[in-house]
C-alpha atoms as a PDB file:
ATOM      1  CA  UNK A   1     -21.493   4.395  12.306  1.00  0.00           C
ATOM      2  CA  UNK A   2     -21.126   3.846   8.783  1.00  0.00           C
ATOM      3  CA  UNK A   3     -17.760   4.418   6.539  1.00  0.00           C
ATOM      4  CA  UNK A   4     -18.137   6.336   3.475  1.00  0.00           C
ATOM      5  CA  UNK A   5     -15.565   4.133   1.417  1.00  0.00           C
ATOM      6  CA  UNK A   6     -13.518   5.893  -0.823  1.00  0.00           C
ATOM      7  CA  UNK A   7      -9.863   6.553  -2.121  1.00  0.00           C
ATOM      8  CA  UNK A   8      -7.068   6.594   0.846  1.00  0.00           C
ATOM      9  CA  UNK A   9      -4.974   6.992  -1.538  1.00  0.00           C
ATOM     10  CA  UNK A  10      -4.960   8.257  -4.824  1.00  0.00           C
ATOM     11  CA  UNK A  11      -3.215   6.602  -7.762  1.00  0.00           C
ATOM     12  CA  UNK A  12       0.821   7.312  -7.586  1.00  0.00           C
ATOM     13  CA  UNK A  13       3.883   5.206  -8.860  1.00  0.00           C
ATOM     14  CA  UNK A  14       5.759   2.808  -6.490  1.00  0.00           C
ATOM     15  CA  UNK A  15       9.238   3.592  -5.911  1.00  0.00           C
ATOM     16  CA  UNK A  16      12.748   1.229  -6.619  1.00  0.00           C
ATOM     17  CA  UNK A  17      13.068   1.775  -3.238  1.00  0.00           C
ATOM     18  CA  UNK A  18      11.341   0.425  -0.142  1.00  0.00           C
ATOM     19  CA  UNK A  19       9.578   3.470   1.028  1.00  0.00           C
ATOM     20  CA  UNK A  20       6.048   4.482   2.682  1.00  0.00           C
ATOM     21  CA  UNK A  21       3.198   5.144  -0.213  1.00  0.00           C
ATOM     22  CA  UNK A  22       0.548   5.664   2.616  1.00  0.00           C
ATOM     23  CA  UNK A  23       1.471   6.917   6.436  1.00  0.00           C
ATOM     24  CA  UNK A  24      -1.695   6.596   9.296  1.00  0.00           C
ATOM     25  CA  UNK A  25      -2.478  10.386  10.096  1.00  0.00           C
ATOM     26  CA  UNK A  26      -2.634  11.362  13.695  1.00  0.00           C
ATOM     27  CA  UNK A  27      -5.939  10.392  15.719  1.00  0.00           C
ATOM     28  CA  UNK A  28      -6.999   8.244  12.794  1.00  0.00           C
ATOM     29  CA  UNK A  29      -7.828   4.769  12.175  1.00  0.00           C
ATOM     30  CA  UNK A  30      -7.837   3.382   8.277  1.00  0.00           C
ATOM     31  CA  UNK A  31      -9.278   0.917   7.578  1.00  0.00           C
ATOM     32  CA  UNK A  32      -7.847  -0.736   3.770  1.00  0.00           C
ATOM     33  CA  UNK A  33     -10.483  -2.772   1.956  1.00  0.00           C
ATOM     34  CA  UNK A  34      -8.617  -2.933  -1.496  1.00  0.00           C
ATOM     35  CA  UNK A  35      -5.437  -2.039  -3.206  1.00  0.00           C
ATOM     36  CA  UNK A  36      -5.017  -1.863  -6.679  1.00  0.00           C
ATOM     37  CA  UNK A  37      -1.579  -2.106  -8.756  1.00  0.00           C
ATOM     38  CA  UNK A  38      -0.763  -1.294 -12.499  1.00  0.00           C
ATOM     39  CA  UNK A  39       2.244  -2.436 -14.498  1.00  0.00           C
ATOM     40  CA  UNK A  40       2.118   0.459 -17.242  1.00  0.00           C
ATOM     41  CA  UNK A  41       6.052  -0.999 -18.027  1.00  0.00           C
ATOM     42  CA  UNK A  42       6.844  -2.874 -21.309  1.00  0.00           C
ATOM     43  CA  UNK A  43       8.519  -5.576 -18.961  1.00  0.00           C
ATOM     44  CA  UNK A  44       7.865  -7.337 -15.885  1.00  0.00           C
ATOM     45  CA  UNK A  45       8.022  -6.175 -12.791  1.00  0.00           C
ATOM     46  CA  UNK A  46       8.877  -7.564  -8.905  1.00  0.00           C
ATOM     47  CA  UNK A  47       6.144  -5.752  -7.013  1.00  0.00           C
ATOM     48  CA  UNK A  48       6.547  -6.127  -2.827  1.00  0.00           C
ATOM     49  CA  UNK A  49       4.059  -4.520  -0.320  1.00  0.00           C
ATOM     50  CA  UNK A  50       4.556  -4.025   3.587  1.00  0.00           C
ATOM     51  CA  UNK A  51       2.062  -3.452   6.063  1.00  0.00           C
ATOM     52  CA  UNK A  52       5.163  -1.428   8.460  1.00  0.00           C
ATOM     53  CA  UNK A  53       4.037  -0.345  12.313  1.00  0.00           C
ATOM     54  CA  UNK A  54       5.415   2.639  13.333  1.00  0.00           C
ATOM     55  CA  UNK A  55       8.572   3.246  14.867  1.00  0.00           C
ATOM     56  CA  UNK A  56       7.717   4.868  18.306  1.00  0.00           C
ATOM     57  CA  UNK A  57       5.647   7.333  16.385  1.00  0.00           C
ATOM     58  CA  UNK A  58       7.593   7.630  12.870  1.00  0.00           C
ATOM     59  CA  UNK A  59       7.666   5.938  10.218  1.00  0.00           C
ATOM     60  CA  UNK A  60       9.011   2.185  10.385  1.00  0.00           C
ATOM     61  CA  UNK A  61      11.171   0.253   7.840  1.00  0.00           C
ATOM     62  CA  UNK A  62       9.869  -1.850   5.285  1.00  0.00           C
ATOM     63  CA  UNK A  63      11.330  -5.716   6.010  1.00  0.00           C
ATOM     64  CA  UNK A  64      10.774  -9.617   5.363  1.00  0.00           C
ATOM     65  CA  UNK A  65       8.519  -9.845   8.742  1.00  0.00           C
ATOM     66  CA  UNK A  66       6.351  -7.191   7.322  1.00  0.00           C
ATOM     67  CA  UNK A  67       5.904  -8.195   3.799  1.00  0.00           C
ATOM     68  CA  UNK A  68       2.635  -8.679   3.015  1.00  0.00           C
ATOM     69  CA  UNK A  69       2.298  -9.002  -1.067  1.00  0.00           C
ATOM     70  CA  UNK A  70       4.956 -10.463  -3.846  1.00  0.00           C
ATOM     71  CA  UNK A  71       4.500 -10.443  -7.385  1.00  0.00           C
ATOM     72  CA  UNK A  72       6.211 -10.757 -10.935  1.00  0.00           C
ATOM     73  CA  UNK A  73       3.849  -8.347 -12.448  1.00  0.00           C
ATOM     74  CA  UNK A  74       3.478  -8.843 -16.100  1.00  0.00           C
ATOM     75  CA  UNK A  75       3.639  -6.194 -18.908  1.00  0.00           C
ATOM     76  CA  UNK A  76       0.358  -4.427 -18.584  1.00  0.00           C
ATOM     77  CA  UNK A  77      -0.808  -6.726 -15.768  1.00  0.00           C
ATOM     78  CA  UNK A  78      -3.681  -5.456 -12.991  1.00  0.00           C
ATOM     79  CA  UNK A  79      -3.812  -7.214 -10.028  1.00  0.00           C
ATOM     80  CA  UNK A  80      -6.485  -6.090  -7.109  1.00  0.00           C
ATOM     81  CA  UNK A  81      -6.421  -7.042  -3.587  1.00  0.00           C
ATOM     82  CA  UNK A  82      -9.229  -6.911  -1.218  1.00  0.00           C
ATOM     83  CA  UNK A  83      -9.699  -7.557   2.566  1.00  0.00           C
ATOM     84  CA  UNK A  84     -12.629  -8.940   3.978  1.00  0.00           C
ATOM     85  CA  UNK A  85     -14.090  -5.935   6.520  1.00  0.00           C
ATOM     86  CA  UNK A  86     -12.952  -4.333   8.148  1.00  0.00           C
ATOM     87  CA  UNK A  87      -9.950  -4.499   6.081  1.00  0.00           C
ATOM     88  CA  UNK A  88      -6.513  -3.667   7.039  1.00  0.00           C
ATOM     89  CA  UNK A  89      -6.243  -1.636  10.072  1.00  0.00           C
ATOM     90  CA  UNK A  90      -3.330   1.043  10.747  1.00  0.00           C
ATOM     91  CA  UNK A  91      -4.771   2.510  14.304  1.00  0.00           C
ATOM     92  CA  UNK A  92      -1.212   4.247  15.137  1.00  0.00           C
ATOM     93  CA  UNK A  93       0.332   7.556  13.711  1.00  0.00           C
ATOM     94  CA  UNK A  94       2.788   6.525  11.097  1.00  0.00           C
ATOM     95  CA  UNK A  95       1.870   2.943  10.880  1.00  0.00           C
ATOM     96  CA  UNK A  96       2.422   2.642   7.413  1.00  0.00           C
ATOM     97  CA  UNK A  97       2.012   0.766   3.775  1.00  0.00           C
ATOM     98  CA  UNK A  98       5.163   0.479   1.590  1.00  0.00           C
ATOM     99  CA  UNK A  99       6.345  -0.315  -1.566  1.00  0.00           C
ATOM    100  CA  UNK A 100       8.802  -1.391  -4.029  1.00  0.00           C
ATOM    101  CA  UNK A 101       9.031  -2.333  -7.707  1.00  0.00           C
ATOM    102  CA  UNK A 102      12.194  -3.371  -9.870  1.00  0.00           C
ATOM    103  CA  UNK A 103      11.905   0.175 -11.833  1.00  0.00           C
ATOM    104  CA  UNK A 104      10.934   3.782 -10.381  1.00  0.00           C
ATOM    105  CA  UNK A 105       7.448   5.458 -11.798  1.00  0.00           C
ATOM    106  CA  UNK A 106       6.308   2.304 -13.683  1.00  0.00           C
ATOM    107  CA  UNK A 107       3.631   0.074 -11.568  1.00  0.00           C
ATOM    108  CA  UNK A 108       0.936   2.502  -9.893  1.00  0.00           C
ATOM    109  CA  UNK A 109      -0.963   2.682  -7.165  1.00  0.00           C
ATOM    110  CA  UNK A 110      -4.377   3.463  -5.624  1.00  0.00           C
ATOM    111  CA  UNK A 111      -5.859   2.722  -1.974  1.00  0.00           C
ATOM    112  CA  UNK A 112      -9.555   1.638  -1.338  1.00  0.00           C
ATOM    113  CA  UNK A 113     -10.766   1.824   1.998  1.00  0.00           C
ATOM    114  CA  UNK A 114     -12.107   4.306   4.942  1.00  0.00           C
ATOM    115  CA  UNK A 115     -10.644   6.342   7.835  1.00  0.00           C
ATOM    116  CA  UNK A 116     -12.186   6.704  11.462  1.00  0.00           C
END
């Protein structure tokens, strides 16, 4: 079978708070290849990602043994990431990617990847 790749997620803002950008649907498997971030902010920015399991089926809680990105994002910076195929996996309801970033609404977003 082949994967139409597309957007898992569409572009949104990361949150001052640890909290879920992207939760695993029921009976599907997604597969990330890429994640892009913006720092639209006229100052840096600390920029963490988790890759969080679920929690015996809800949504987990973002910690240091499930960080999986750090950065001090420059003003106007663009970083993308990309995973060699089949990319990250989230095969459970709920397993989830998280976010944070020093202020609310100012470093977006956007998932690349496929879902099963």
């Amino acid at each position: 079978m082949a994967f139409a790749y597309a957007r898992v997620l569409e572009i949104t803002t990361l949150p001052a708070a640890a909290a879920s950008v992207y939760a695993n649907p029921a009976a599907t498997t997604t597969y990330i290849r890429g994640i892009i971030f913006h720092n639209g902010n006229i100052t840096t920015e600390a920029v963490k990602l988790y890759n969080v399991p679920d929690n015996a089926g809800a949504v987990g809680t973002a910690a240091v043994t499930n960080e999986m990105y750090s950065e001090s994002m420059l003003m106007g910076a663009t970083t993308m990431l990309e995973f060699s195929a089949p990319g990250i996996m989230l095969t459970d309801e709920n397993d989830s990617i998280q976010g944070i970033t020093t202020n609310a609404d100012k470093v977006t977003i956007q998932i690349l990847g496929a879902t099963e």
